[in-house]
N, C-alpha and C. Protein backbone atom coordinates (compact mmCIF):
# COMPACT_ATOMS: atom_id res chain seq x y z
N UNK A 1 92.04 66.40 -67.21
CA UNK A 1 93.00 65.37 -66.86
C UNK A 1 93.32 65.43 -65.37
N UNK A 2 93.59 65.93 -64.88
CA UNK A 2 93.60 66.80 -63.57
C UNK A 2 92.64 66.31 -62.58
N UNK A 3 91.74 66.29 -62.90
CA UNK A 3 90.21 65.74 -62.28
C UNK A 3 90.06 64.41 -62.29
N UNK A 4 90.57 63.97 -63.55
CA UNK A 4 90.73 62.03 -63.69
C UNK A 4 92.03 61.49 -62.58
N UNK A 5 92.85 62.04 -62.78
CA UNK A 5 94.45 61.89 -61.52
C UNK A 5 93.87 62.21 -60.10
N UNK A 6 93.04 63.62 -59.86
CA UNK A 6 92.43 63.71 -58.62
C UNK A 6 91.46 62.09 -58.22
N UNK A 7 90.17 61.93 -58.69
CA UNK A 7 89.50 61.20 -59.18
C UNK A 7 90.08 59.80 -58.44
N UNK A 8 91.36 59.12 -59.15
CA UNK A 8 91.83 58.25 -58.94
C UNK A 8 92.54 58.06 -57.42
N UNK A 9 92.96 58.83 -56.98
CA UNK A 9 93.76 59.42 -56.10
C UNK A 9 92.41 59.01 -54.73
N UNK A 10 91.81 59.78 -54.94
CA UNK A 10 90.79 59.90 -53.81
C UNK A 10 90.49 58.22 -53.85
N UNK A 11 90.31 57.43 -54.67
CA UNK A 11 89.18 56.41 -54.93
C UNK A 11 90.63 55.30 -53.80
N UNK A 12 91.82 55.61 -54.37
CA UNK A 12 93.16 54.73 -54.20
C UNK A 12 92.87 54.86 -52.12
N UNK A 13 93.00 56.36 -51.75
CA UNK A 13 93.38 56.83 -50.47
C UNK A 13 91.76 56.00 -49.52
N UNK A 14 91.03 56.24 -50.25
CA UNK A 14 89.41 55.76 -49.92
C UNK A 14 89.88 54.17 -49.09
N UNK A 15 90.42 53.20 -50.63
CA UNK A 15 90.68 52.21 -50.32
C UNK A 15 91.77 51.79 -49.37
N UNK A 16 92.62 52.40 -48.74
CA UNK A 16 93.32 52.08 -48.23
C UNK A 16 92.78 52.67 -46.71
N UNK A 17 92.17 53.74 -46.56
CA UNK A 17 91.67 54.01 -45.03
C UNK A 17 90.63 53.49 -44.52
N UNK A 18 89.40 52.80 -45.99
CA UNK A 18 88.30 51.46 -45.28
C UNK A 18 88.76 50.46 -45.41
N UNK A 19 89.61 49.62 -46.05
CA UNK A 19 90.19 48.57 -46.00
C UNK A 19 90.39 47.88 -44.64
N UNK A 20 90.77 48.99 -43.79
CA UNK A 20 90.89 48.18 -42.31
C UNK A 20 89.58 47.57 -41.32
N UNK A 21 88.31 48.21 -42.26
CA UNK A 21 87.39 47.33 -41.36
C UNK A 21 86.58 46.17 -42.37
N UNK A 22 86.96 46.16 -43.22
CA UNK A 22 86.51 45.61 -44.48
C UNK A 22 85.98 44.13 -44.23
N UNK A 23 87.69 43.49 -43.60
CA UNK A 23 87.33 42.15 -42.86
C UNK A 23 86.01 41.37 -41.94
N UNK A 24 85.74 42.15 -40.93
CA UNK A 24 84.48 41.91 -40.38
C UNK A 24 83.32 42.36 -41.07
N UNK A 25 83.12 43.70 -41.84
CA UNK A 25 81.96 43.96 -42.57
C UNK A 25 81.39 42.54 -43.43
N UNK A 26 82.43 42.49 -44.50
CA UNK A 26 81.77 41.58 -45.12
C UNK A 26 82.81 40.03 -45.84
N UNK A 27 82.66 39.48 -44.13
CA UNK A 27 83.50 38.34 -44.40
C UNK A 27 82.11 37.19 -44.47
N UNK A 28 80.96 37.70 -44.50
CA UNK A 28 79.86 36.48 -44.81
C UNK A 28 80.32 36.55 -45.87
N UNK A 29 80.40 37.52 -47.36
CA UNK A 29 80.14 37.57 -48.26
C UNK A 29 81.90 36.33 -49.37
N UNK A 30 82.23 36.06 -48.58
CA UNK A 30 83.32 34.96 -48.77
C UNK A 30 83.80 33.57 -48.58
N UNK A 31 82.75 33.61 -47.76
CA UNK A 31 82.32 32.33 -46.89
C UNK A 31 82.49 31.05 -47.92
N UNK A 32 81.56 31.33 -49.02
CA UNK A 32 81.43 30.30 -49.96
C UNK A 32 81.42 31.12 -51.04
N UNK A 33 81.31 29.98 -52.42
CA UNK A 33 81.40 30.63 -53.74
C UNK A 33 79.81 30.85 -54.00
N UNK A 34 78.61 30.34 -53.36
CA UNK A 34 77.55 31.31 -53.52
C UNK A 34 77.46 32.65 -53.18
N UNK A 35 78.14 32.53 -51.79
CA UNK A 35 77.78 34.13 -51.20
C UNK A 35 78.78 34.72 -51.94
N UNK A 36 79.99 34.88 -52.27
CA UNK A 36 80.65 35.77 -53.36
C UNK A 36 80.19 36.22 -54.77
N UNK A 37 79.14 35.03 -55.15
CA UNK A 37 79.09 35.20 -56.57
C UNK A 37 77.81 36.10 -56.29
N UNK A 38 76.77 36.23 -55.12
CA UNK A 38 75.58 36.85 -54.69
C UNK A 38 76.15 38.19 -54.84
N UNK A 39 77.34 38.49 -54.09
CA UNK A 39 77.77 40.08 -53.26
C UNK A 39 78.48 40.17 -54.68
N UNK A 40 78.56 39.59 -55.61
CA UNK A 40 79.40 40.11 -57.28
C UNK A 40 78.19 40.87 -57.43
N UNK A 41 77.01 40.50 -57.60
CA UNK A 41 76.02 40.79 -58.31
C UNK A 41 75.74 42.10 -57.62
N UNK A 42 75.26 42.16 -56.21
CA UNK A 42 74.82 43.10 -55.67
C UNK A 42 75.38 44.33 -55.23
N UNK A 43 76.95 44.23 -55.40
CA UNK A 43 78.11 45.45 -55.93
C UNK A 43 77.66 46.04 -56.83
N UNK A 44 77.47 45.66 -58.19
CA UNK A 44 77.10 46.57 -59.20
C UNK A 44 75.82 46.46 -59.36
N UNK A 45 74.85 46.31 -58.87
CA UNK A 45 73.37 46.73 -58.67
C UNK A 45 73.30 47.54 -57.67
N UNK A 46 72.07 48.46 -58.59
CA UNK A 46 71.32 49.14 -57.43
C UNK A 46 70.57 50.63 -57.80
N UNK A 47 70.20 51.15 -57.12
CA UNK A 47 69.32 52.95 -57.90
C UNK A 47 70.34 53.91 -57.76
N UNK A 48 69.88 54.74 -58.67
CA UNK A 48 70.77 55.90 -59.21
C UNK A 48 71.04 56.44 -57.51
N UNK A 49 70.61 56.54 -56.76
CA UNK A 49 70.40 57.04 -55.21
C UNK A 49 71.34 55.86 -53.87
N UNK A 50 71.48 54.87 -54.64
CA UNK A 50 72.59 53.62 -53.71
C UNK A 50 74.29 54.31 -54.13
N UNK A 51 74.54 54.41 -52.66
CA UNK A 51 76.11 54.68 -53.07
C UNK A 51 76.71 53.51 -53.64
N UNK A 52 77.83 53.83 -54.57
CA UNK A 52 78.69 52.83 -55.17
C UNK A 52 79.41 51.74 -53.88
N UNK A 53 79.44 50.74 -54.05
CA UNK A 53 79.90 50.07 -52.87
C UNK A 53 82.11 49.44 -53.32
N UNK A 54 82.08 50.09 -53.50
CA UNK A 54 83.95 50.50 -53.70
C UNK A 54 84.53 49.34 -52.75
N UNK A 55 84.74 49.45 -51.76
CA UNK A 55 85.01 49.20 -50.42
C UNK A 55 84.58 47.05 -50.62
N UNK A 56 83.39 47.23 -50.47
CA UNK A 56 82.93 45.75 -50.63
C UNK A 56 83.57 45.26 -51.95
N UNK A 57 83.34 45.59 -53.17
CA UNK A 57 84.04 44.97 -54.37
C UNK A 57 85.43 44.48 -54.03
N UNK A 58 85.91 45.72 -54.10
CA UNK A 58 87.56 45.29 -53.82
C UNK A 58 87.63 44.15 -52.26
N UNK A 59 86.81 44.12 -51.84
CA UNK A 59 87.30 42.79 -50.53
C UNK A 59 86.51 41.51 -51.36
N UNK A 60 85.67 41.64 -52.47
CA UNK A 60 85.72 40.45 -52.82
C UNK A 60 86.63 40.12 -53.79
N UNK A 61 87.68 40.82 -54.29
CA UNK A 61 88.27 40.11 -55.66
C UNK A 61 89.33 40.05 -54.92
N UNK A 62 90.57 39.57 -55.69
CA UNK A 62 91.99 39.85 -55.19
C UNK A 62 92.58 40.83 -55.58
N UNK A 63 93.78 40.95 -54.97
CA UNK A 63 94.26 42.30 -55.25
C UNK A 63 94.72 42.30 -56.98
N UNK A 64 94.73 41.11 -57.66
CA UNK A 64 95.46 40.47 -58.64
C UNK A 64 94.13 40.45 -60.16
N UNK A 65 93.17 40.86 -59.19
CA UNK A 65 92.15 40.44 -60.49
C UNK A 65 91.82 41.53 -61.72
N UNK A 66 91.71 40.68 -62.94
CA UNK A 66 91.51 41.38 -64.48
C UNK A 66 90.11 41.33 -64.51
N UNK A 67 89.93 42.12 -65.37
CA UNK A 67 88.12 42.30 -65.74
C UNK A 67 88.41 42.04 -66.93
N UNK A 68 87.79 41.28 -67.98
CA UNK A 68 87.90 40.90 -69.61
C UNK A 68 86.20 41.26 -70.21
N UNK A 69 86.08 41.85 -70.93
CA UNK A 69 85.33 42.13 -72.04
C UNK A 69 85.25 41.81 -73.43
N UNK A 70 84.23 40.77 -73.62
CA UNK A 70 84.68 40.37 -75.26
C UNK A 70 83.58 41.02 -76.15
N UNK A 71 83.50 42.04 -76.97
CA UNK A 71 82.99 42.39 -78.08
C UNK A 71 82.25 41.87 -79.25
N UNK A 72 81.32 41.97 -79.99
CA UNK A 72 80.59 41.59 -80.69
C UNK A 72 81.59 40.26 -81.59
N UNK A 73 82.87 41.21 -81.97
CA UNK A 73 83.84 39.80 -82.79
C UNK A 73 84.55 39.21 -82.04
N UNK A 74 84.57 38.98 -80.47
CA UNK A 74 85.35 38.46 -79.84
C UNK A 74 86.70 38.83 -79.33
N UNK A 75 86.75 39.89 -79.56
CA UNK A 75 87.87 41.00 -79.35
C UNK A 75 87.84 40.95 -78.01
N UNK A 76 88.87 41.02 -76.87
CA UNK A 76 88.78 41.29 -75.75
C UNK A 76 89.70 42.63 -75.29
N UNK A 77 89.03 43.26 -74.49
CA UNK A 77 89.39 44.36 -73.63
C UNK A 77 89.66 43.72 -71.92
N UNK A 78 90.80 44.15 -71.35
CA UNK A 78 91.37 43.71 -70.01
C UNK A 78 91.45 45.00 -69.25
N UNK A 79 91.34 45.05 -67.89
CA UNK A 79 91.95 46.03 -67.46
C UNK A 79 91.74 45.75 -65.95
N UNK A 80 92.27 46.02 -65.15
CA UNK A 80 92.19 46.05 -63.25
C UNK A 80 90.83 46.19 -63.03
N UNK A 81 90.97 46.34 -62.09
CA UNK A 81 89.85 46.33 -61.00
C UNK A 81 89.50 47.94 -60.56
N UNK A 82 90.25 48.96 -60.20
CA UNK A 82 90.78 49.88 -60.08
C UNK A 82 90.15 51.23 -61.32
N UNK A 83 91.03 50.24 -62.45
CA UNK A 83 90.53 51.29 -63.81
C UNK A 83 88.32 51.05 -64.07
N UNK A 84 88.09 49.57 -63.20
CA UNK A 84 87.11 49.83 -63.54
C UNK A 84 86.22 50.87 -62.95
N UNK A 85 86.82 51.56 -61.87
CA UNK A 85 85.94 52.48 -61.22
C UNK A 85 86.37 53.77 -61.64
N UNK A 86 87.41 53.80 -62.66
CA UNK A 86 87.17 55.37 -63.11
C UNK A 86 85.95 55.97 -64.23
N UNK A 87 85.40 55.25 -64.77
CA UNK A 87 84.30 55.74 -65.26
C UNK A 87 83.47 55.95 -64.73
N UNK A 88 83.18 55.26 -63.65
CA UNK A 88 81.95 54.57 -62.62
C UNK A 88 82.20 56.28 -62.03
N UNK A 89 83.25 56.69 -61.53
CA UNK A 89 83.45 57.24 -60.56
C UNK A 89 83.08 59.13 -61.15
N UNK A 90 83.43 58.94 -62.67
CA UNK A 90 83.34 60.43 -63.74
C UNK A 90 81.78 60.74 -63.93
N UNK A 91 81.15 59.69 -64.00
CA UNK A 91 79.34 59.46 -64.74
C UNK A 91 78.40 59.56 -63.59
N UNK A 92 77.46 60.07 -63.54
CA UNK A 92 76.47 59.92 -62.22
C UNK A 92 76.02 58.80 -62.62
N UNK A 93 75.46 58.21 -61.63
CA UNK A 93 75.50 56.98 -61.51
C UNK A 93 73.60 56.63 -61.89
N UNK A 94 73.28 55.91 -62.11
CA UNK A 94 71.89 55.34 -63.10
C UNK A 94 71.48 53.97 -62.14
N UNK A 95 70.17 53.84 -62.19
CA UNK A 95 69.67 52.57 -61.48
C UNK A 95 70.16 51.71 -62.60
N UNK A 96 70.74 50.78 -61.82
CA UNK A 96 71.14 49.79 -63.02
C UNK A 96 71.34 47.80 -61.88
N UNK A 97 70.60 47.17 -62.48
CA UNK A 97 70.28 45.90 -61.69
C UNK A 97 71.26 44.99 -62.22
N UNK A 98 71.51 44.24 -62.45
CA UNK A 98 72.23 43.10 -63.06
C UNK A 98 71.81 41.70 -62.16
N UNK A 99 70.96 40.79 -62.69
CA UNK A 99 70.26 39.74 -62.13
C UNK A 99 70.49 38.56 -63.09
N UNK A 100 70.72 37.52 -61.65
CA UNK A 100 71.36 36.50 -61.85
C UNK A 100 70.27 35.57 -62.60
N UNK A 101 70.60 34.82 -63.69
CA UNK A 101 69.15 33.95 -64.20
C UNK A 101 69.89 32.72 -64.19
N UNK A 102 71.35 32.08 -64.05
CA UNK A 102 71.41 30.75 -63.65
C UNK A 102 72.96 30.50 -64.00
N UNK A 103 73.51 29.74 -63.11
CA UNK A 103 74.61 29.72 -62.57
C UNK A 103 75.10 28.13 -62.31
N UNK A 104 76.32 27.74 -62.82
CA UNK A 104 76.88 26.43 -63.15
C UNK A 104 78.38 26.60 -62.56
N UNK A 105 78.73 25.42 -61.33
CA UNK A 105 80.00 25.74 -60.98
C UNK A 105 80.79 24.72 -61.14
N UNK A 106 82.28 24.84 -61.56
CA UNK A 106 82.71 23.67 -61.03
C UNK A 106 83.73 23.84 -59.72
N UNK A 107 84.18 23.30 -59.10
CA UNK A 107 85.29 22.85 -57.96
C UNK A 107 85.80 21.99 -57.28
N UNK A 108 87.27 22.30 -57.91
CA UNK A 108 88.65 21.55 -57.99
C UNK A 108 89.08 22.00 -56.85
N UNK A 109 89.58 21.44 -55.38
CA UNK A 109 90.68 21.74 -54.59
C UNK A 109 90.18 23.31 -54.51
N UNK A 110 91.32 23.75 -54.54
CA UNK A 110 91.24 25.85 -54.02
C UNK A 110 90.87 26.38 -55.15
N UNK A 111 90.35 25.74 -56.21
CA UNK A 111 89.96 26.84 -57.35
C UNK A 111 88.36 26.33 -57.71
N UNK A 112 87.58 27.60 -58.28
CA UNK A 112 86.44 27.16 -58.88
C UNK A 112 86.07 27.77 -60.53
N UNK A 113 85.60 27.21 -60.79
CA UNK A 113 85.34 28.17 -62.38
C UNK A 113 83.47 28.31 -62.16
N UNK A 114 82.82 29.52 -62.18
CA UNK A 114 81.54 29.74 -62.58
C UNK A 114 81.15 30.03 -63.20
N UNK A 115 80.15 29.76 -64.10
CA UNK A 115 79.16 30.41 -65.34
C UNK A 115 78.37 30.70 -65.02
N UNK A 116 78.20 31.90 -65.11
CA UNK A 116 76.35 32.53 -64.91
C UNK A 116 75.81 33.40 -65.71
N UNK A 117 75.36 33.45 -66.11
CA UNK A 117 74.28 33.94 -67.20
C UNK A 117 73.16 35.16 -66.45
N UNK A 118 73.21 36.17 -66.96
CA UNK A 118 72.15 37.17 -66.30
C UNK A 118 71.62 38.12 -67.04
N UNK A 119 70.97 39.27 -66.47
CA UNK A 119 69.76 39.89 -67.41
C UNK A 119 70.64 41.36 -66.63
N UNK A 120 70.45 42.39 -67.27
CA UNK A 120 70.76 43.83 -67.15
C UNK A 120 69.27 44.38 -67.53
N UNK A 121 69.01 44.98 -66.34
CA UNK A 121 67.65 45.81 -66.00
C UNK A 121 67.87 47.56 -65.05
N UNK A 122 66.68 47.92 -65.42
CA UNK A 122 66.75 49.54 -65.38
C UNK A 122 65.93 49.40 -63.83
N UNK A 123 65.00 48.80 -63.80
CA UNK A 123 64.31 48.10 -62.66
C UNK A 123 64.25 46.73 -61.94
N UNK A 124 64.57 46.90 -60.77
CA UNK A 124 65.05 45.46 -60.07
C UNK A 124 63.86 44.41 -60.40
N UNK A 125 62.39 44.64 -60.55
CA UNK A 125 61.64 43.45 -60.75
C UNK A 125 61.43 43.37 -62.28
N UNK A 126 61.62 44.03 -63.44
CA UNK A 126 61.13 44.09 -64.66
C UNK A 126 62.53 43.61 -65.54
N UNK A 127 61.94 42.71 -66.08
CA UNK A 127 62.87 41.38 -66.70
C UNK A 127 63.18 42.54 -67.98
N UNK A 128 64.48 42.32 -68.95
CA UNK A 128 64.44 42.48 -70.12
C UNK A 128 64.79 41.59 -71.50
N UNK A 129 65.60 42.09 -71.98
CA UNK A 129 66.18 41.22 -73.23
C UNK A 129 67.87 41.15 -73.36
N UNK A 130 68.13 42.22 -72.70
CA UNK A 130 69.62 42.04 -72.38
C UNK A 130 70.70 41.03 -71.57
N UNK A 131 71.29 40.57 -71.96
CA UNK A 131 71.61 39.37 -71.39
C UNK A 131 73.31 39.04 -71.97
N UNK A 132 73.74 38.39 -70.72
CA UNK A 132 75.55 38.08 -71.25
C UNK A 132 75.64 36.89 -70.32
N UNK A 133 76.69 36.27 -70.25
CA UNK A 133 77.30 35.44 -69.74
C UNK A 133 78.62 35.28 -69.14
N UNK A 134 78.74 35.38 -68.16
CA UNK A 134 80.23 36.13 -67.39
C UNK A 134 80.72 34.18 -66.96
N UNK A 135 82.20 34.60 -67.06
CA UNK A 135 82.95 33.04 -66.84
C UNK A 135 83.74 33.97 -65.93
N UNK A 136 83.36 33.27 -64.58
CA UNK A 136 84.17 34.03 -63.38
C UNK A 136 85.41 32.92 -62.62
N UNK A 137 86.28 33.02 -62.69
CA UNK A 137 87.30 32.36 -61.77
C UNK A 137 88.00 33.34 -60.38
N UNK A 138 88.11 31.98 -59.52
CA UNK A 138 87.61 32.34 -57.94
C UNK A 138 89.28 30.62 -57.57
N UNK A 139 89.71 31.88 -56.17
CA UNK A 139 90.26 30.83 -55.47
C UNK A 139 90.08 30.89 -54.18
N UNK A 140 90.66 29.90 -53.53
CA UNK A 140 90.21 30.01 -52.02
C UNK A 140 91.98 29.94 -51.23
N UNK A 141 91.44 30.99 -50.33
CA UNK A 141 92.88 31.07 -49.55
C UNK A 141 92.34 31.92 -48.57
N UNK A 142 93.45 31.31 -47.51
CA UNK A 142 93.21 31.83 -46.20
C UNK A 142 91.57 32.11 -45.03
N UNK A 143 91.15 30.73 -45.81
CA UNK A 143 89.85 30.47 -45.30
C UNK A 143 88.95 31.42 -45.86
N UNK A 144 88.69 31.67 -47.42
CA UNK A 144 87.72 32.62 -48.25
C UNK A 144 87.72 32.32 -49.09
N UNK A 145 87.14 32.86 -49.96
CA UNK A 145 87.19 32.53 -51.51
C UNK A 145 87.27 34.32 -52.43
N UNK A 146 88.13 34.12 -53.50
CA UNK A 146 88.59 35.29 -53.70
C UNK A 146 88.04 35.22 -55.78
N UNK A 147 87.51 36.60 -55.60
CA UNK A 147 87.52 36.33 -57.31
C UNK A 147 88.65 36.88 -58.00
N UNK A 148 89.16 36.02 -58.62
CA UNK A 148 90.61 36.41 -59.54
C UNK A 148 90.30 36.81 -60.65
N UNK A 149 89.36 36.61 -61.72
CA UNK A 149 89.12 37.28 -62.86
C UNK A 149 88.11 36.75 -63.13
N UNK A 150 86.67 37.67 -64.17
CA UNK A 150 85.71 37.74 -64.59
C UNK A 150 85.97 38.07 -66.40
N UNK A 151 85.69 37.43 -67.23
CA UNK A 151 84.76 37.48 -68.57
C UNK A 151 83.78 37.74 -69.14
N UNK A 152 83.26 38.49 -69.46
CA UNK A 152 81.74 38.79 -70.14
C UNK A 152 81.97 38.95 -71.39
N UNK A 153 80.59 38.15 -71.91
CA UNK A 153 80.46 38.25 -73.81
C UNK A 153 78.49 38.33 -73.26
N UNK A 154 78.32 39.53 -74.26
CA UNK A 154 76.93 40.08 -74.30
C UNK A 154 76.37 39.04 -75.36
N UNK A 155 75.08 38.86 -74.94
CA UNK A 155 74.23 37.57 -76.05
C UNK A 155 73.84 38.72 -77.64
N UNK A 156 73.96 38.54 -78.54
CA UNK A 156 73.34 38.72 -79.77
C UNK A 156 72.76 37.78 -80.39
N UNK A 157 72.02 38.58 -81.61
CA UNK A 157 71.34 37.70 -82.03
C UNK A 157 71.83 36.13 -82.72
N UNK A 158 73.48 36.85 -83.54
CA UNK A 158 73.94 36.21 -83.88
C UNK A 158 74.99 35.02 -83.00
N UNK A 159 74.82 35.36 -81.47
CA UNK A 159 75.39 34.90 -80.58
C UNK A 159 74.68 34.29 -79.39
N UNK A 160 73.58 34.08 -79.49
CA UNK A 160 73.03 33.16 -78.28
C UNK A 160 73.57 32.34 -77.45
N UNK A 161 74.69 33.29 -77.03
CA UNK A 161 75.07 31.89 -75.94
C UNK A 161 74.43 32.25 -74.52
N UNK A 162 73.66 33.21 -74.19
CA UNK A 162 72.73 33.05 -72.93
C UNK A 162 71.85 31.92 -72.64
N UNK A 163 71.00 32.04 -74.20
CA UNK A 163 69.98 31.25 -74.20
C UNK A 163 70.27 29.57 -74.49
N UNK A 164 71.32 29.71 -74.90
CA UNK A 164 71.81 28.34 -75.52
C UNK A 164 72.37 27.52 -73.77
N UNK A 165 72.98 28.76 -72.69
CA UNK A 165 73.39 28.19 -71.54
C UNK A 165 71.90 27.98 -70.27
N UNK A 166 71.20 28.84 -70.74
CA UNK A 166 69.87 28.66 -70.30
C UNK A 166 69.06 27.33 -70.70
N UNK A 167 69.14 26.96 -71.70
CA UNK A 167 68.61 25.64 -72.37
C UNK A 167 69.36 24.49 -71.56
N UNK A 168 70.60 24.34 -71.32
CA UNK A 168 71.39 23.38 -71.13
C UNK A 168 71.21 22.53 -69.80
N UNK A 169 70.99 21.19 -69.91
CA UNK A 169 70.73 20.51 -68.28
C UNK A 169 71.60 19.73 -67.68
C-alpha cells in the first residue's frame, strides 16, 4: 500500500514540475480535433521500451476528464485520468499499439463528439481481431481543443458494434 501512495505521489509531483513546459511541447497536438484525437492514440501506443508519455496525456485532456468503460453487459466503470495511470504505473509496461481504423465527428460551436473505432495490436503493422469503439467528447477553449471524457465498449461477438460502425456511410 505504501508503494501505491508512493507511486501516486511521484506520478502527482512529476505532473506538476513538467507541466510548465508542456504548453510549447505539444500545443500542435491541440490545434484541431484531428491532431488531438491522433496524439489520443499515440499516448497509449507504443513498445514495451517507449517511455509512458504522462506529461503529453494530461495536456491533452482537461483537468475535469472521466475515462468510462462499458463491460460485456454494459456495466460502466468511471474513474479520472490520474487513477488511470496507477496501474500503468505498478505493471511493466508491454508493446501495446492501439490503431485508429475510422473516425466520425460531429461539431457544434466549442464542443465536438467523436467516434472512432480501432484495433488493439501487439505489433504496430500486424492487424488483429480486437476491436472497440471509443465515443470521445472534446471542447474548445482558450484557442485548443480539450478532451473532456472518453467511452469504450469492446466489440463481441454478440456485440458488433465495430463492424456494424465500420460498415456505415
Amino acid at each position: 500500500m505504501k508503494t501505491k501512495l508512493l507511486l501516486v505521489l511521484v506520478i502527482i509531483i512529476c505532473y506538476s514540475v513538467s507541466g510548465q513546459s508542456a504548453d510549447h511541447t505539444y500545443a500542435e497536438d491541440v490545434k484541431t480535433i484531428d491532431a488531438i484525437i491522433e496524439a489520443y492514440y499515440e499516448v497509449v501506443s507504443g513498445s514495451s521500451q517507449d517511455p509512458w508519455q504522462f506529461e503529453r496525456d494530461k495536456y491533452i485532456h482537461s483537468s475535469t476528464a472521466v475515462i468510462n468503460r462499458l463491460d460485456n453487459s454494459g456495466a460502466i466503470e468511471s474513474h479520472s485520468l490520474e487513477a488511470e495511470y496507477i496501474p500503468m504505473g505498478l505493471a511493466p509496461k508491454k508493446d501495446f499499439y492501439e490503431k485508429e481504423l475510422k473516425r466520425s465527428v460531429s461539431h457544434f460551436g466549442h464542443m465536438a463528439q467523436v467516434w472512432s473505432a480501432f484495433e488493439i495490436r501487439n505489433e504496430p503493422t500486424k492487424g488483429s481481431n480486437v476491436r472497440g469503439l471509443n465515443s470521445i467528447q472534446l471542447h474548445y477553449e482558450n484557442g485548443r481543443w480539450w478532451i473532456d471524457s472518453w467511452t469504450c465498449e469492446m466489440e463481441t461477438e454478440k456485440n458488433p458494434i465495430v463492424t456494424e460502425f465500420l460498415n456505415e456511410e
